[in-house]
Protein backbone atom coordinates (compact mmCIF):
# COMPACT_ATOMS: atom_id res chain seq x y z
CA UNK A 1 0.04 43.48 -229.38
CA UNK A 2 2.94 41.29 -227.93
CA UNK A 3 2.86 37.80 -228.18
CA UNK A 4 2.82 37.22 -224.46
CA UNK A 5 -0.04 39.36 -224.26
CA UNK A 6 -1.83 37.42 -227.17
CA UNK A 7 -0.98 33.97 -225.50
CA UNK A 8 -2.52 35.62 -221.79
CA UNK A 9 -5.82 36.90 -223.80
CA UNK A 10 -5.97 33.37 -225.66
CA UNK A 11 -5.38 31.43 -222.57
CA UNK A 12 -8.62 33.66 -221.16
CA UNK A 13 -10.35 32.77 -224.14
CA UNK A 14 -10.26 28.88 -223.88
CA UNK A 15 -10.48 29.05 -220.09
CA UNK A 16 -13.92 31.19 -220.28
CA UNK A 17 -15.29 28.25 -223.00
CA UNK A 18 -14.07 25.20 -221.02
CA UNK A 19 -16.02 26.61 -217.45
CA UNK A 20 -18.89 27.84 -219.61
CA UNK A 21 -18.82 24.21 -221.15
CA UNK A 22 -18.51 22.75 -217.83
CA UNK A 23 -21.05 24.32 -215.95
CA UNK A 24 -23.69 23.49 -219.30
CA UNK A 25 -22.66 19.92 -219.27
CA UNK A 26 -22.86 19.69 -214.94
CA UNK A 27 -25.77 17.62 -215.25
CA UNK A 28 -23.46 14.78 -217.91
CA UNK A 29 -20.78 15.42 -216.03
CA UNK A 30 -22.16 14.53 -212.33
CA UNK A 31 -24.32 11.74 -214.25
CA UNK A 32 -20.94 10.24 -215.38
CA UNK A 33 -19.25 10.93 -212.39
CA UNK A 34 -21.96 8.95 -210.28
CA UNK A 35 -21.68 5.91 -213.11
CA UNK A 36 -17.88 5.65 -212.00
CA UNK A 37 -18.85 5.57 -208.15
CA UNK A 38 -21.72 3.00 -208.81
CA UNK A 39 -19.25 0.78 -210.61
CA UNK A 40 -16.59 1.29 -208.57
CA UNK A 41 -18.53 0.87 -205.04
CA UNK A 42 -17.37 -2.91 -204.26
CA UNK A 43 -13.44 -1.77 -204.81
CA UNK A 44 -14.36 1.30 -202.57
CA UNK A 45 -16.01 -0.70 -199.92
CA UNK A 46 -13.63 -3.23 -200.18
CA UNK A 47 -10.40 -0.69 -199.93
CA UNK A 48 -12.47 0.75 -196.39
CA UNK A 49 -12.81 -2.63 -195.14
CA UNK A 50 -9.13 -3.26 -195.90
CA UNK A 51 -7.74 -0.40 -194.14
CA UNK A 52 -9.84 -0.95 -191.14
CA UNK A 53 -8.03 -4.84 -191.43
CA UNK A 54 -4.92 -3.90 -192.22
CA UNK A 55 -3.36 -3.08 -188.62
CA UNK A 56 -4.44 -6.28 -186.85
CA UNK A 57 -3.15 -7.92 -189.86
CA UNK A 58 -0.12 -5.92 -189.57
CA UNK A 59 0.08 -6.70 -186.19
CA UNK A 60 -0.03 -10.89 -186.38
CA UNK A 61 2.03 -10.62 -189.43
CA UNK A 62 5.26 -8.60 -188.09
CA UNK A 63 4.67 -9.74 -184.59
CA UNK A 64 2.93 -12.66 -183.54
CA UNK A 65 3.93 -14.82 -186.53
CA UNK A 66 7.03 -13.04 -186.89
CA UNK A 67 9.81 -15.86 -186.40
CA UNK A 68 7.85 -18.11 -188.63
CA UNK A 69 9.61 -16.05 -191.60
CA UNK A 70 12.94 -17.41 -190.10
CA UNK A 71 11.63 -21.00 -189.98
CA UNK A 72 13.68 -23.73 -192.09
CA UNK A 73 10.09 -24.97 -193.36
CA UNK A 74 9.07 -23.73 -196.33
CA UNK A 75 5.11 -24.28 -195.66
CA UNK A 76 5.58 -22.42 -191.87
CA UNK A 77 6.96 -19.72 -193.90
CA UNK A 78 4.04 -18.90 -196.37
CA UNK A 79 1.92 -19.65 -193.95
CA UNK A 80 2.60 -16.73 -191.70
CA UNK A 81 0.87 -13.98 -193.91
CA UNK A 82 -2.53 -16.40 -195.35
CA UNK A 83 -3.08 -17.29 -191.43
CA UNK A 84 -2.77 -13.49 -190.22
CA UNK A 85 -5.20 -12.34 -193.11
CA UNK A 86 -7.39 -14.85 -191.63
CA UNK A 87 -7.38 -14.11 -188.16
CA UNK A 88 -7.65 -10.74 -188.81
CA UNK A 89 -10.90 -11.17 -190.56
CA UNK A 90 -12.15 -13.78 -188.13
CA UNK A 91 -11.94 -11.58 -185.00
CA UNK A 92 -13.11 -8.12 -186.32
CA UNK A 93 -15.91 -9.74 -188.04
CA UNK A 94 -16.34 -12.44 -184.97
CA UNK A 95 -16.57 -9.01 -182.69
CA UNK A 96 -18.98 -7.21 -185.01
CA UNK A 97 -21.12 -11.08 -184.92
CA UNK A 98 -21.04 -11.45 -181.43
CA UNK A 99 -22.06 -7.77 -180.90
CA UNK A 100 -25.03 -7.39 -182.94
CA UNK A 101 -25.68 -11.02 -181.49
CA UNK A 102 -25.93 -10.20 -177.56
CA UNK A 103 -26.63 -6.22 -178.02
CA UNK A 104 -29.13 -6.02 -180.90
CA UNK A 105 -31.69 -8.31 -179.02
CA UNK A 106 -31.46 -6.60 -176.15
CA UNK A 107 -31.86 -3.11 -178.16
CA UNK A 108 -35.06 -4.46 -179.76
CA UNK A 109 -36.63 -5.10 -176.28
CA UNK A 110 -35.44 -1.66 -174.68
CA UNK A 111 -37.48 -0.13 -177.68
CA UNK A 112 -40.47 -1.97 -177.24
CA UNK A 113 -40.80 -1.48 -173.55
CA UNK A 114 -39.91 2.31 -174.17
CA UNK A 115 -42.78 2.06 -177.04
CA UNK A 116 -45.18 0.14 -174.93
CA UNK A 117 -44.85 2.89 -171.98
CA UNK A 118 -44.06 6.10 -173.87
CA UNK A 119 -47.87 7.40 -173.94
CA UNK A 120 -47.64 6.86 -170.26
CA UNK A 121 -45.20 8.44 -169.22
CA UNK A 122 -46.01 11.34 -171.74
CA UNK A 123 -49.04 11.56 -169.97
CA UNK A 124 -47.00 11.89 -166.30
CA UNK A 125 -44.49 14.54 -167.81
CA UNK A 126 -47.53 16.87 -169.38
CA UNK A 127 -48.69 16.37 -165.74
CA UNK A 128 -45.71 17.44 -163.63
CA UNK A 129 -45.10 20.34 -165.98
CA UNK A 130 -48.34 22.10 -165.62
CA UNK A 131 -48.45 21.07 -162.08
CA UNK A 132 -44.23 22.83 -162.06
CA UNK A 133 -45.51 25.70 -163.97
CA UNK A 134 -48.81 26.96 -161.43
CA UNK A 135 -46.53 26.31 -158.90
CA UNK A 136 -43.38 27.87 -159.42
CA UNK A 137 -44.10 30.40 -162.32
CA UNK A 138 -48.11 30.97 -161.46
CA UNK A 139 -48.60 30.32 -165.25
CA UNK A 140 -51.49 28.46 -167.01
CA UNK A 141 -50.45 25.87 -169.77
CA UNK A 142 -53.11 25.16 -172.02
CA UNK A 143 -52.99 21.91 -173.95
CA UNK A 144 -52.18 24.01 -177.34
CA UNK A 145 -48.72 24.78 -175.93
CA UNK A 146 -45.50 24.12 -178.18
CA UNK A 147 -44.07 22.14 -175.31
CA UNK A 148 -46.95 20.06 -175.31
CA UNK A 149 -47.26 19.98 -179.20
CA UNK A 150 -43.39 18.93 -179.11
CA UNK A 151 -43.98 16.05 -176.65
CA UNK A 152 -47.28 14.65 -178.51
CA UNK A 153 -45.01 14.65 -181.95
CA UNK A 154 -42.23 12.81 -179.72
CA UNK A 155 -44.86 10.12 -178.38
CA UNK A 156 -45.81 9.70 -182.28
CA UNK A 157 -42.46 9.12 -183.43
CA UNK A 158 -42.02 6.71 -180.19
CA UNK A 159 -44.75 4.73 -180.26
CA UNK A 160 -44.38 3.88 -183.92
CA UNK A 161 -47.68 5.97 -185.04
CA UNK A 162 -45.29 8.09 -187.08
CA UNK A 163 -43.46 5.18 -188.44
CA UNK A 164 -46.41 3.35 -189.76
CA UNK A 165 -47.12 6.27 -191.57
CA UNK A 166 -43.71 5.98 -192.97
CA UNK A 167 -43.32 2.65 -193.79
CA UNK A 168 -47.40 2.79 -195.56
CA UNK A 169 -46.31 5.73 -197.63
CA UNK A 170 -42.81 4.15 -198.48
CA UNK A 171 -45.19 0.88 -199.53
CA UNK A 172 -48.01 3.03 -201.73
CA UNK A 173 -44.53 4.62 -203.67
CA UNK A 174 -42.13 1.45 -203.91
CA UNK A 175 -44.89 -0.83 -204.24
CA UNK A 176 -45.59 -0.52 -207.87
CA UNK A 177 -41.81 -0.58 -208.49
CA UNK A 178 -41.14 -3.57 -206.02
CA UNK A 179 -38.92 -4.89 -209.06
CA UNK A 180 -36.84 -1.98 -209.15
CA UNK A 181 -36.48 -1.91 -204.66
CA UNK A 182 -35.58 -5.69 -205.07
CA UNK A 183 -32.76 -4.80 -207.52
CA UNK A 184 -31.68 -1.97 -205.55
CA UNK A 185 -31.08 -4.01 -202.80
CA UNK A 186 -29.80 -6.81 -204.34
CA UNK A 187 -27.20 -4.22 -206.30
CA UNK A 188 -26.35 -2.79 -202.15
CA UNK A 189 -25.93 -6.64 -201.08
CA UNK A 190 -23.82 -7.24 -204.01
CA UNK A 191 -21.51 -4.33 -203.41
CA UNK A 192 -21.31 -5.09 -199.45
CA UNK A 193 -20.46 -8.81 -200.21
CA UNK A 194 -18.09 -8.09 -203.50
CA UNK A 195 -16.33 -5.34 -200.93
CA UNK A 196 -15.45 -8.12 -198.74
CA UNK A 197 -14.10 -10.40 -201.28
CA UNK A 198 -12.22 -7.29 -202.81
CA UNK A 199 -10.44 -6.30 -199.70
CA UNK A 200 -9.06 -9.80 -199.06
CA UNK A 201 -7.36 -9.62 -202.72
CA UNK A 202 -6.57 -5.55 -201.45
CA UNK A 203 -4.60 -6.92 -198.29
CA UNK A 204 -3.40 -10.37 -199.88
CA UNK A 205 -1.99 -8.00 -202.82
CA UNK A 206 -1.00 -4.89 -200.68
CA UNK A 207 2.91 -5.58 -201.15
CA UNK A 208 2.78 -5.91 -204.87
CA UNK A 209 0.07 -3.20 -205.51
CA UNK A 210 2.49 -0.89 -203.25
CA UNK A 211 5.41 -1.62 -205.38
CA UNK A 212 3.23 -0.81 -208.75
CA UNK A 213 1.86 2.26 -207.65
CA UNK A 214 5.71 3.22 -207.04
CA UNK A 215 7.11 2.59 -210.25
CA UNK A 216 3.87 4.19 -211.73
CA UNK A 217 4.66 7.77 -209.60
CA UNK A 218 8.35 7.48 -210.27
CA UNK A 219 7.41 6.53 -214.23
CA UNK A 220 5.05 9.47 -215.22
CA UNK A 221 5.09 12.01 -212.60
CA UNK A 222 8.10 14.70 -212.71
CA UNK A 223 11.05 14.24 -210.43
CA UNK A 224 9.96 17.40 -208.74
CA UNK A 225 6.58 16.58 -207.63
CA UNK A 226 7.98 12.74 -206.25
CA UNK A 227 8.60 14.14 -202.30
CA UNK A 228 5.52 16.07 -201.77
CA UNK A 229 3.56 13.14 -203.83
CA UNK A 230 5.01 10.43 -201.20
CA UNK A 231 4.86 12.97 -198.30
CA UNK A 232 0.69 13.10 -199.02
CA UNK A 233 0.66 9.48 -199.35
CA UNK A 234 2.53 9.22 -195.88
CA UNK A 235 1.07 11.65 -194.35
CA UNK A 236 -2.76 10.91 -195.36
CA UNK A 237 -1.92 7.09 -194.48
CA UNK A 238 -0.71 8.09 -190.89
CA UNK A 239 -3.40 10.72 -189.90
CA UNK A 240 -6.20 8.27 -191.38
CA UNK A 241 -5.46 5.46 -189.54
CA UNK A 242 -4.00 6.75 -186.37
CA UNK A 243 -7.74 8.66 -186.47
CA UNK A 244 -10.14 6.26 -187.12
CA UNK A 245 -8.79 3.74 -185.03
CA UNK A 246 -8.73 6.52 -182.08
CA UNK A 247 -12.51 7.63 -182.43
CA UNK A 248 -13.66 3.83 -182.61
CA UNK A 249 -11.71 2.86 -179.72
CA UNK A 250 -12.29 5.85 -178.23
CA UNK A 251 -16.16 5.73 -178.95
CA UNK A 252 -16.20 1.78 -177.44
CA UNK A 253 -14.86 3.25 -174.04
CA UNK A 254 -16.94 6.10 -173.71
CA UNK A 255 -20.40 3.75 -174.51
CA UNK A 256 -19.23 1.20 -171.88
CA UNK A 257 -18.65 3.67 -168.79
CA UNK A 258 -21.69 5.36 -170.20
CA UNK A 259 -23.58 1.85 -170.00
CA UNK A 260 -21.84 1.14 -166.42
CA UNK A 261 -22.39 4.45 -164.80
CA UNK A 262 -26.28 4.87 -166.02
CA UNK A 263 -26.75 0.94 -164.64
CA UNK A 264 -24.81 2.24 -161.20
CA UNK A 265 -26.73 5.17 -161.06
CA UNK A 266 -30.24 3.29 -161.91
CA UNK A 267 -31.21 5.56 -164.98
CA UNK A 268 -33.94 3.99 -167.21
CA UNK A 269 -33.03 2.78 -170.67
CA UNK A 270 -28.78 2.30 -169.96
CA UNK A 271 -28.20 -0.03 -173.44
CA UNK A 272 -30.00 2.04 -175.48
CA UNK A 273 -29.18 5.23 -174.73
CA UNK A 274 -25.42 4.01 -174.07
CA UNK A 275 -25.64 3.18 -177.73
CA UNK A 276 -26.55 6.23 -179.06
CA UNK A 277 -23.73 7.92 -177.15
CA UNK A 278 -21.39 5.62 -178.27
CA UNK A 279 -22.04 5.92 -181.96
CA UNK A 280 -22.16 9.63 -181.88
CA UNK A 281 -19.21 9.90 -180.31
CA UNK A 282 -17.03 8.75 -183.16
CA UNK A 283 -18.17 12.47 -184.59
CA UNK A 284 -15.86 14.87 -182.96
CA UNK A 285 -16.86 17.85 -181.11
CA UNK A 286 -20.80 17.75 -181.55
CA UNK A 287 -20.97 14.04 -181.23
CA UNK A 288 -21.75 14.14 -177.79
CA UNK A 289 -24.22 16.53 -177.87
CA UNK A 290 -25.77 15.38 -180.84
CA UNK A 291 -26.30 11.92 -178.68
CA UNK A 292 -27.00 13.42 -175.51
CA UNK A 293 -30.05 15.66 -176.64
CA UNK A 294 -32.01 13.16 -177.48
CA UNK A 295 -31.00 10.73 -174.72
CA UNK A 296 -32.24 14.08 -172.46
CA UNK A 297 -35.36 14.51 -174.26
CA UNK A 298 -36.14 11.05 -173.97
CA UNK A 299 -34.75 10.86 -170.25
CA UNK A 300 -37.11 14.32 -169.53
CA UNK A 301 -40.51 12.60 -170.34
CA UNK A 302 -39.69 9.11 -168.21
CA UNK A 303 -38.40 11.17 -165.26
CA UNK A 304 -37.51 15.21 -165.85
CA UNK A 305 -35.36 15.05 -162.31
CA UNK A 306 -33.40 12.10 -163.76
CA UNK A 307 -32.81 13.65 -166.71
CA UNK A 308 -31.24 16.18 -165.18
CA UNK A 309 -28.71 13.61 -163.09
CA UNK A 310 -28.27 12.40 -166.55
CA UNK A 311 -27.17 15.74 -168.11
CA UNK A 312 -24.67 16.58 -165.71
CA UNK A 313 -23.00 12.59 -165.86
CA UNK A 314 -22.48 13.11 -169.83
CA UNK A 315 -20.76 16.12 -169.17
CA UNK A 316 -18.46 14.56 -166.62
CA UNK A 317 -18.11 11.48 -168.83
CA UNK A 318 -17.42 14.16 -171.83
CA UNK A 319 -14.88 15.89 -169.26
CA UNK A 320 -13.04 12.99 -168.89
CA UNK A 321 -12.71 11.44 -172.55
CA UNK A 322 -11.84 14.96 -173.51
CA UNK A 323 -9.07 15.41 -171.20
CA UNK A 324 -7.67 11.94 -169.89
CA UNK A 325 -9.21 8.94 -172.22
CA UNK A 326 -9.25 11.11 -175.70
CA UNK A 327 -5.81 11.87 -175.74
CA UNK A 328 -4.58 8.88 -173.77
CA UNK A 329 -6.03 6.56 -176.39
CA UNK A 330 -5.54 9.47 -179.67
CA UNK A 331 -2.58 11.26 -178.75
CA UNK A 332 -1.23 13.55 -180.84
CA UNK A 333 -2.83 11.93 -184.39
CA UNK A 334 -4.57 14.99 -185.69
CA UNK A 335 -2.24 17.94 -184.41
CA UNK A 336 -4.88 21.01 -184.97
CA UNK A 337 -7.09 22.74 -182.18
CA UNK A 338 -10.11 22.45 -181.81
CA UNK A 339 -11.23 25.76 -183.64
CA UNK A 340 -10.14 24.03 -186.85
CA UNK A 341 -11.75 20.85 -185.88
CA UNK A 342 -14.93 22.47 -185.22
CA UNK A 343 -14.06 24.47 -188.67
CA UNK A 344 -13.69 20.97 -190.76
CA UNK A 345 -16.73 19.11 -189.03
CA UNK A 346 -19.11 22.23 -189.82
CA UNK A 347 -17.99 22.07 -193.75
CA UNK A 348 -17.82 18.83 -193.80
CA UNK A 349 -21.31 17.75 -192.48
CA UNK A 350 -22.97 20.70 -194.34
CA UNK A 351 -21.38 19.38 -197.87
CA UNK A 352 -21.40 15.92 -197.13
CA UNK A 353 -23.53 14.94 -194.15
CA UNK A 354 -22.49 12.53 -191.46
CA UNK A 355 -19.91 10.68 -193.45
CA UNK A 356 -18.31 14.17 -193.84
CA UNK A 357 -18.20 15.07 -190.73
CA UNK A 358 -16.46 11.99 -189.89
CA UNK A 359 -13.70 12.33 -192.16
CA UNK A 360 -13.51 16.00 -192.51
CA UNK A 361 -11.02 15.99 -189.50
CA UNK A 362 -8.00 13.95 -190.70
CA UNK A 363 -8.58 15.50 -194.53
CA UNK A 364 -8.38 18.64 -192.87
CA UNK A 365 -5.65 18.16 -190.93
CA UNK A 366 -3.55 16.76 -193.93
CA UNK A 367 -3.91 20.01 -195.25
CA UNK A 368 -2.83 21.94 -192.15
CA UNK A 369 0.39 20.39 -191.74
CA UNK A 370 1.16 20.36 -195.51
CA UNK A 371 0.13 23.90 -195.55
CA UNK A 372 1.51 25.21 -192.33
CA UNK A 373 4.92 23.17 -193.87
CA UNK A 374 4.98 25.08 -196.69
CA UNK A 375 4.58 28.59 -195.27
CA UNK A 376 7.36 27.51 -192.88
CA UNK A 377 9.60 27.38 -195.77
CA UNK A 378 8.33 30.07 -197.60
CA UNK A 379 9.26 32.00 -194.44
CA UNK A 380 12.81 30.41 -194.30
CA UNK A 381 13.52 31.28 -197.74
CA UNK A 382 12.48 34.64 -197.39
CA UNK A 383 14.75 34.90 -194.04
CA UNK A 384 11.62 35.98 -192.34
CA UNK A 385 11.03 32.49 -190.22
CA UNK A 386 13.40 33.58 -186.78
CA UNK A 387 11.44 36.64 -186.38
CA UNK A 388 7.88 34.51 -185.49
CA UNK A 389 9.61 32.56 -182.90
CA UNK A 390 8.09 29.83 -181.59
CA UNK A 391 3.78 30.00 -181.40
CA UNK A 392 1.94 31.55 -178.56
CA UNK A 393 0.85 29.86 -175.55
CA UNK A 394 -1.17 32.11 -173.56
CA UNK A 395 -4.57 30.75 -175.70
CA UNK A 396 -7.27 28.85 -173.55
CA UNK A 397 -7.47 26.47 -176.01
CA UNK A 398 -3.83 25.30 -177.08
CA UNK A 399 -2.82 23.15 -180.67
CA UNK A 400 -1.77 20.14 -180.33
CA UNK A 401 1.85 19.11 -181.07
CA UNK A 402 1.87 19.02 -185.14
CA UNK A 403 3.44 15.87 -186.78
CA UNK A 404 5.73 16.59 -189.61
CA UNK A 405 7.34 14.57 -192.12
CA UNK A 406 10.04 16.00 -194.30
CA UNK A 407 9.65 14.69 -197.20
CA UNK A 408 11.33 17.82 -198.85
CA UNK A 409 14.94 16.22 -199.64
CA UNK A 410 15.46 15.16 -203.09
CA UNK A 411 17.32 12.68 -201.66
CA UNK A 412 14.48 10.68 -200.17
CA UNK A 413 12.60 10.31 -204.41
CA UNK A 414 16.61 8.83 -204.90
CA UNK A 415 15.72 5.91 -201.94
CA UNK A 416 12.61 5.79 -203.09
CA UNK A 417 13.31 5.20 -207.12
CA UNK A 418 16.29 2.76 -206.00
CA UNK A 419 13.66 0.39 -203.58
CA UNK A 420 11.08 0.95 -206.44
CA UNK A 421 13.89 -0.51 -209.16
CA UNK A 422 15.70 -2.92 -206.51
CA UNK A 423 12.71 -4.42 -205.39
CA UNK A 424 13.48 -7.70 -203.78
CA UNK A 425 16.72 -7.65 -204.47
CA UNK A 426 16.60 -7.16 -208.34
CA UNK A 427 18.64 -4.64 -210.48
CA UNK A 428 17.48 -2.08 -212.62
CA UNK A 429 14.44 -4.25 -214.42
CA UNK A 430 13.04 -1.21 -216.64
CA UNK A 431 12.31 -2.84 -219.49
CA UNK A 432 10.15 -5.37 -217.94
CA UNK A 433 6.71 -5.87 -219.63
CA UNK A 434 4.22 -5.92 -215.99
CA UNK A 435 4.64 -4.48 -213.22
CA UNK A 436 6.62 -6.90 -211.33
């Protein structure tokens, strides 16, 4: 037996034991995998809040406070970057305040009169239906039906019956361990407040931890792997935050015409159910439907014929965010159609739930273009890219225009390594003990 073929079989060998090993030890593994995440949580809370913060800090930093840098006063000039940080917090976190002030009262007595009137207007709906069905269809409904098993279960959820039962079977099982809820929630309180405090040191710091994480790549990782390190980094910066900006903004726009066309049109409920469109709407591609079948449902039992109104007004409003406020206020961030979109959301929400199918688009799309990049040269290297031409056109549904960043010239790890090394204006300071 050669010795390449020994080394193959041996590399087998260990390969076999180390899954084997792996998949035996899943349940230490995952155990100390969570212990990282639950120790970790206030710097990943605080890094979220930090890159939600970062562009309007950006944004008073290089602009608005821009010529204090070139002011002859020292204290105007460090005070451009402290005062930004805290503006920026100020007005995102004023905005969230004054939101939950003016929008959560109102929410609270849209529920209760919806509550109070619920039975009611079940009552009306069971009504029109059998009334609709001996009319129209010459059918019988018997009080056994599904539809009016569905609408009884609805009225319980409603009306609260349901959630009593909830909340008296959550109190039976957490109250003997009311010690360990408190500490649970104190631990979430702890992280939430830690991760604001954290992301003030992430933003304050964001230079200098920027500059360490460079000479860290350029330190250990091989010369070869620098570009297509920095490209990710680049690349996974610009999708994420061109993205999540887009769906918020975009998901603000589309709950206030949703709140001003259902109060011009006179629908019942307009705040609440505005709401619920709104916040589902920052999922992409089933958000709106996963907001508007409920909103129907809901909408069916107070008045079926308004529902109905209000079913064909979210599909116009979905109409035009799709085609006129979506990609006015989105562009071209994402740069994949909307079979892969609908591709990512399904495996993201079915491995990790909402959050997944949130973020499953711009993770997704990272790949695509560093994939799609890399075929592209594979193709050019094999002489095989002029034959493709440029992509079809004729599809119903057409891709968006793909960003690209070539990061593929050696020459760009060069830049890179000198501004890593020259930071600030300083030579070659290798043998420097920190980072700085």
């Amino acid at each position: 037996m050669s010795k390449k073929k020994f080394r193959q079989i041996l590399l087998l060998i260990t390969l076999g034991i180390l899954i084997q090993y792996i998949v035996g030890s899943f349940a230490i593994i995952w155990g100390a995998v969570q212990t990282v995440f639950k120790v970790a949580m206030p710097f990943i809370i605080g890094f979220c809040i930090a890159f939600l913060i970062n562009k309007p800090y950006v944004f008073f930093s290089e602009k608005v406070f821009r010529n204090l840098e070139k002011s002859k006063l020292r204290f105007f000039r460090n005070f451009r970057k402290p005062f930004s940080l805290f503006l920026s917090y100020v007005i995102i976190f004023g905005i969230i305040a004054f939101l939950i002030g003016i929008i959560i009262p109102q929410l609270i007595t849209s529920f209760n009169k919806l509550a109070e009137n619920f039975s009611s207007y079940a009552d009306k709906f069971k009504q029109w239906l059998v009334d609709s069905a001996d009319r129209w269809l010459h059918i019988q409904l018997k009080q056994d039906n599904d539809i009016f098993t569905m609408v009884n279960n609805l009225v319980k959820i409603i009306t609260g019956e349901e959630l009593q039962r909830y909340f008296t079977n959550m109190a039976n099982t957490f109250g003997p361990n009311l010690f360990d809820t408190a500490m649970e929630f104190t631990a979430s309180l702890y992280n939430v407040v830690m991760g604001i405090v954290t992301s003030v040191y992430f933003l304050g710091c964001k230079d200098k931890l920027l500059f360490q994480t460079k000479k860290l790549a350029v330190a250990y990782l091989p010369d070869s792997m620098l570009p297509k390190v920095f490209e990710i980094a680049e690349l996974s910066n610009k999708m994420f935050g061109r993205y999540i900006y887009g769906r918020i903004i975009d998901s603000m726009i589309i709950g206030m015409l949703c709140f001003v066309g259902m109060s011009l049109l006179q629908f019942d409920y307009p705040l609440l159910i505005s709401v619920v469109v709104g916040i589902t709407n920052v999922i992409p591609m089933f958000g709106p439907f996963i907001g508007a079948i409920p909103s129907i449902l809901i909408l069916l039992i107070v008045n079926p014929i308004e529902a109905l109104w209000f079913g064909l007004f979210i599909f116009a409003l979905q109409q035009l965010d799709g085609n006129i406020i979506g990609p006015k206020v989105m562009g071209n961030s994402i740069g994949i159609s909307g079979f892969w979109i609908m591709v990512s959301v399904i495996i993201g929400g079915g491995l990790f739930s909402i959050v997944g199918m949130f973020i499953a688009v711009p993770v997704f799309a990272i790949i695509y273009v560093l994939f799609g990049n890399m075929v592209n040269l594979r193709l050019k290297e094999k002489n095989h890219l002029q034959q493709f031409g440029q992509s079809p056109d004729t599809d119903i549904i057409t891709d968006a225009e793909k960003p690209t960043i070539d990061f593929n010239d050696i020459k760009l790890y060069k830049t890179l390594r000198d501004n890593v090394f020259h930071h600030s204006g300083k030579k070659n300071e290798d043998t420097e003990d920190d980072f700085e």
